[in-house]
N, C-alpha and C. Protein backbone atom coordinates (compact mmCIF):
# COMPACT_ATOMS: atom_id res chain seq x y z
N UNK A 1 81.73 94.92 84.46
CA UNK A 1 82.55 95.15 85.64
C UNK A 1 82.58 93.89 86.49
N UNK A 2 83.49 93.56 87.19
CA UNK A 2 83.98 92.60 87.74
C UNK A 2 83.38 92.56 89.21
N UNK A 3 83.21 91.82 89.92
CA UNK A 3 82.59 91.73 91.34
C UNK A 3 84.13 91.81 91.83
N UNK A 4 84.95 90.85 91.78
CA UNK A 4 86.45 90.84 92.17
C UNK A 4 87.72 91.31 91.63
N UNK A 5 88.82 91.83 92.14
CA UNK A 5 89.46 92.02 91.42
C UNK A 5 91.02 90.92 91.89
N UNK A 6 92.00 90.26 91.01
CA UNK A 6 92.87 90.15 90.92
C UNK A 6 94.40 90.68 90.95
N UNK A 7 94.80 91.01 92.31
CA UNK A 7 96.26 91.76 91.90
C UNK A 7 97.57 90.87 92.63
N UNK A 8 98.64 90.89 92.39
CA UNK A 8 99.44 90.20 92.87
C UNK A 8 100.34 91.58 93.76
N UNK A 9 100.58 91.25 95.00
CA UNK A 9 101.14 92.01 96.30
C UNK A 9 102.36 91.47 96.59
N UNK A 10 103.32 92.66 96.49
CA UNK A 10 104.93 92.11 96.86
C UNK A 10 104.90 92.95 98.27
N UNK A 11 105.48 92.13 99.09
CA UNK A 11 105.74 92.68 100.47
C UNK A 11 107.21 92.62 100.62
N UNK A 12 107.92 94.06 100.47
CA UNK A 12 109.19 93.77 101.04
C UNK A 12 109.37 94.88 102.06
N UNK A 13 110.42 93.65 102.81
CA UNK A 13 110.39 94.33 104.62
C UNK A 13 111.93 94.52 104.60
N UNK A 14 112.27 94.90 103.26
CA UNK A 14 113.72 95.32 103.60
C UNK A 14 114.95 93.67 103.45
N UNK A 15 114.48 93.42 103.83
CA UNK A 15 115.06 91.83 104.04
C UNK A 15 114.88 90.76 103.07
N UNK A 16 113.95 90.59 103.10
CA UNK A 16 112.92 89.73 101.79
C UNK A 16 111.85 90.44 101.12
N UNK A 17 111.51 89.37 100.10
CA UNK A 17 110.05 89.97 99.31
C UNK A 17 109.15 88.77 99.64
N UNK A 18 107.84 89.04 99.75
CA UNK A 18 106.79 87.91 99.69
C UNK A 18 106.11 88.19 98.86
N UNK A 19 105.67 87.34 97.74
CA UNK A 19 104.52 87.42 96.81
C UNK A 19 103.42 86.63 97.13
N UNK A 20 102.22 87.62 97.11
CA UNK A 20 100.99 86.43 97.40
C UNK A 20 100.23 87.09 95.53
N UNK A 21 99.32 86.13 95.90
CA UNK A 21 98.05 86.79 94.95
C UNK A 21 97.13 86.65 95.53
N UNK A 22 96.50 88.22 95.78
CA UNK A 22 95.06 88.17 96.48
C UNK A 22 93.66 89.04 95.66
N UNK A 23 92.85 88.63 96.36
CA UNK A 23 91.43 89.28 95.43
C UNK A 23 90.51 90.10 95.99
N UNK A 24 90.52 91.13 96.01
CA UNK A 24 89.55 92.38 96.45
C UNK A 24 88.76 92.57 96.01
N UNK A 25 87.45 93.06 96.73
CA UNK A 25 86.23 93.88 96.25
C UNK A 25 86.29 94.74 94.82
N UNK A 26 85.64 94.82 93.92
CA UNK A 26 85.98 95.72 92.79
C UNK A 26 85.82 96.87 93.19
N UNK A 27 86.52 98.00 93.12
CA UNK A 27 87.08 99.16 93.39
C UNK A 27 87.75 99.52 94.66
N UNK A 28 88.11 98.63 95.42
CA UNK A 28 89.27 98.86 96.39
C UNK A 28 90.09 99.87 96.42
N UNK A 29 90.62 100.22 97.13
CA UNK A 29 91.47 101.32 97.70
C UNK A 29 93.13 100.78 98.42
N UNK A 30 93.95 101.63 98.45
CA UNK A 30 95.23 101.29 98.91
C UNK A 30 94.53 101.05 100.30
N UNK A 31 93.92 101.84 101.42
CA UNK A 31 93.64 101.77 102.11
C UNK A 31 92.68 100.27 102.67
N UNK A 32 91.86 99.84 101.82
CA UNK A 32 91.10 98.58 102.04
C UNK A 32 91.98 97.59 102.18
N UNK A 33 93.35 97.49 101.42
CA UNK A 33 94.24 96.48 100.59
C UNK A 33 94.72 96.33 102.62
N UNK A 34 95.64 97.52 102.69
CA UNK A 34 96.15 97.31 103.92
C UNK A 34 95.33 96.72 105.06
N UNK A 35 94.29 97.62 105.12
CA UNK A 35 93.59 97.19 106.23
C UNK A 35 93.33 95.22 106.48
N UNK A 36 92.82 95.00 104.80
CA UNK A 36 92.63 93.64 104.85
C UNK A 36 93.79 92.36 104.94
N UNK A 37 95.33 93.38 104.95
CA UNK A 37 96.67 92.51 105.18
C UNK A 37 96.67 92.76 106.67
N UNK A 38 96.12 93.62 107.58
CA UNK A 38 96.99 94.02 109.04
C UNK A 38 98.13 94.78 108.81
N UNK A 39 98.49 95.69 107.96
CA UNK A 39 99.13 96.57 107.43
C UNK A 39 99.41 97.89 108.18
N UNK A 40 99.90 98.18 108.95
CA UNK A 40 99.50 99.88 109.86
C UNK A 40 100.50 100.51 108.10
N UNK A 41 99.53 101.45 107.83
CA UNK A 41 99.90 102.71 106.87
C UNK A 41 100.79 103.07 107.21
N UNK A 42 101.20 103.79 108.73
CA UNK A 42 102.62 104.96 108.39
C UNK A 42 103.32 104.09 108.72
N UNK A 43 103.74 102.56 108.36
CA UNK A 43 105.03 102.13 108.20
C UNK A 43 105.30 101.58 106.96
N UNK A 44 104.95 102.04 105.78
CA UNK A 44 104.86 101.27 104.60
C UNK A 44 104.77 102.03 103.69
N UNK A 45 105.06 102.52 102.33
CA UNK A 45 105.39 103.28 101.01
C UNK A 45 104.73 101.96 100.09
N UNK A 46 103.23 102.28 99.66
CA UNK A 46 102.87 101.60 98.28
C UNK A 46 102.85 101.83 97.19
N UNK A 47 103.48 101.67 96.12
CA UNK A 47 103.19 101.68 94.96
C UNK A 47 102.85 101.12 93.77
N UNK A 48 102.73 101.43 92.70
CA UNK A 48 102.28 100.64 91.17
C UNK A 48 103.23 101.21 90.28
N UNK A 49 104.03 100.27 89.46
CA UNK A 49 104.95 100.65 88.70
C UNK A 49 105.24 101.52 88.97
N UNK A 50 106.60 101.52 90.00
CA UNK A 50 106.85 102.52 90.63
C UNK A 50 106.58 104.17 90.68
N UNK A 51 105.08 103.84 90.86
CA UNK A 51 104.26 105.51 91.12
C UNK A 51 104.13 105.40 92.68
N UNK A 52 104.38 106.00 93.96
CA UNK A 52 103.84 105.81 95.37
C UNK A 52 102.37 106.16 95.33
N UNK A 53 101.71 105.34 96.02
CA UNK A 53 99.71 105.72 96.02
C UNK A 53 99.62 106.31 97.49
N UNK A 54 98.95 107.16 97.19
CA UNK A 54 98.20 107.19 98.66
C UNK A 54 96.83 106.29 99.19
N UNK A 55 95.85 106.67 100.27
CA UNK A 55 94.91 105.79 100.35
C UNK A 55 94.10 105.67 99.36
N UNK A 56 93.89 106.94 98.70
CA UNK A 56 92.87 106.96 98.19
C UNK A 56 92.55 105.75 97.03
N UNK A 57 94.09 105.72 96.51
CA UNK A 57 94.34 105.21 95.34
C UNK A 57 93.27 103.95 95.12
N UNK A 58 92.88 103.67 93.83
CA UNK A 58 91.82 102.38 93.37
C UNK A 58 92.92 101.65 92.99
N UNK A 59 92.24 100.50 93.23
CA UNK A 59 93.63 99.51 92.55
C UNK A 59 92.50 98.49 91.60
N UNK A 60 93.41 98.56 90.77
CA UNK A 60 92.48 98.00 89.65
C UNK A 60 93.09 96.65 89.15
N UNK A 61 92.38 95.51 88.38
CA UNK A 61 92.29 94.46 88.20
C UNK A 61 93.80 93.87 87.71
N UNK A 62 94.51 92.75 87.84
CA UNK A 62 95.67 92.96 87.21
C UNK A 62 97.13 93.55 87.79
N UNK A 63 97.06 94.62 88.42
CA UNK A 63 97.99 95.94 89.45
C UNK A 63 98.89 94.64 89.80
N UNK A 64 100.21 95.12 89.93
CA UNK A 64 101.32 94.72 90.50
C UNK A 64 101.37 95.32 91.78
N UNK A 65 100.81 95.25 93.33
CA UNK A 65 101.12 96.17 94.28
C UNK A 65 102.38 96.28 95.25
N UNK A 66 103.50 96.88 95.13
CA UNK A 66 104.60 97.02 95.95
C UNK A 66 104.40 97.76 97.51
N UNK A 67 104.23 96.57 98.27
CA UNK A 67 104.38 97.33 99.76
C UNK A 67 106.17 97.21 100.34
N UNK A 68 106.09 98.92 100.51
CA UNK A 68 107.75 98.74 101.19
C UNK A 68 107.68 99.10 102.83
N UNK A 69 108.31 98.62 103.43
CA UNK A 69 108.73 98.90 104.76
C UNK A 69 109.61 100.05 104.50
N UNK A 70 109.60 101.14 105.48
CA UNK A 70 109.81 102.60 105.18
C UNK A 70 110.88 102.31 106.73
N UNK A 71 112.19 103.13 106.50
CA UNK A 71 112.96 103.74 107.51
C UNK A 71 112.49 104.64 108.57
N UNK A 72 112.75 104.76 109.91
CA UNK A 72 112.67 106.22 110.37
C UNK A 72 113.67 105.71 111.77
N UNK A 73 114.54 107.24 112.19
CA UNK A 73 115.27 107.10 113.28
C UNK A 73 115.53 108.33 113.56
N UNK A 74 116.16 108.43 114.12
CA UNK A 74 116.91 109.65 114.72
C UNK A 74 118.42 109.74 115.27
């Protein structure tokens, strides 16, 4: 098992995409991922090959992670 893990993070805000590659603790969580971008959760839809995760989700070594900026209005 790996001390780190490797995933590459697409950030799109609707407008653009940003790709970084970043490296997390081994067994991370959607929730760790955000926290460690400055990420607030209820504005954002993550997924992995397009599956949506919740927090719980592990993200594992390798993962393509899609953060979307999410709509809301009235």
């Amino acid at each position: 098992m790996n001390d780190v893990l490797r995933i590459e993070m697409i950030r799109d805000d609707l407008e653009s995409e940003e790709k970084k590659q970043l490296e997390l603790k081994d067994g991370a969580d959607v929730k760790q991922l955000l926290d460690k971008q400055g990420i607030e959760r209820q504005e954002v839809l993550v997924s992995r090959n397009g599956t949506i995760l919740t927090d719980n989700h592990e993200i594992k070594d390798g993962d393509e992670i899609r953060i979307m900026d999410v709509i809301a209005g009235g």
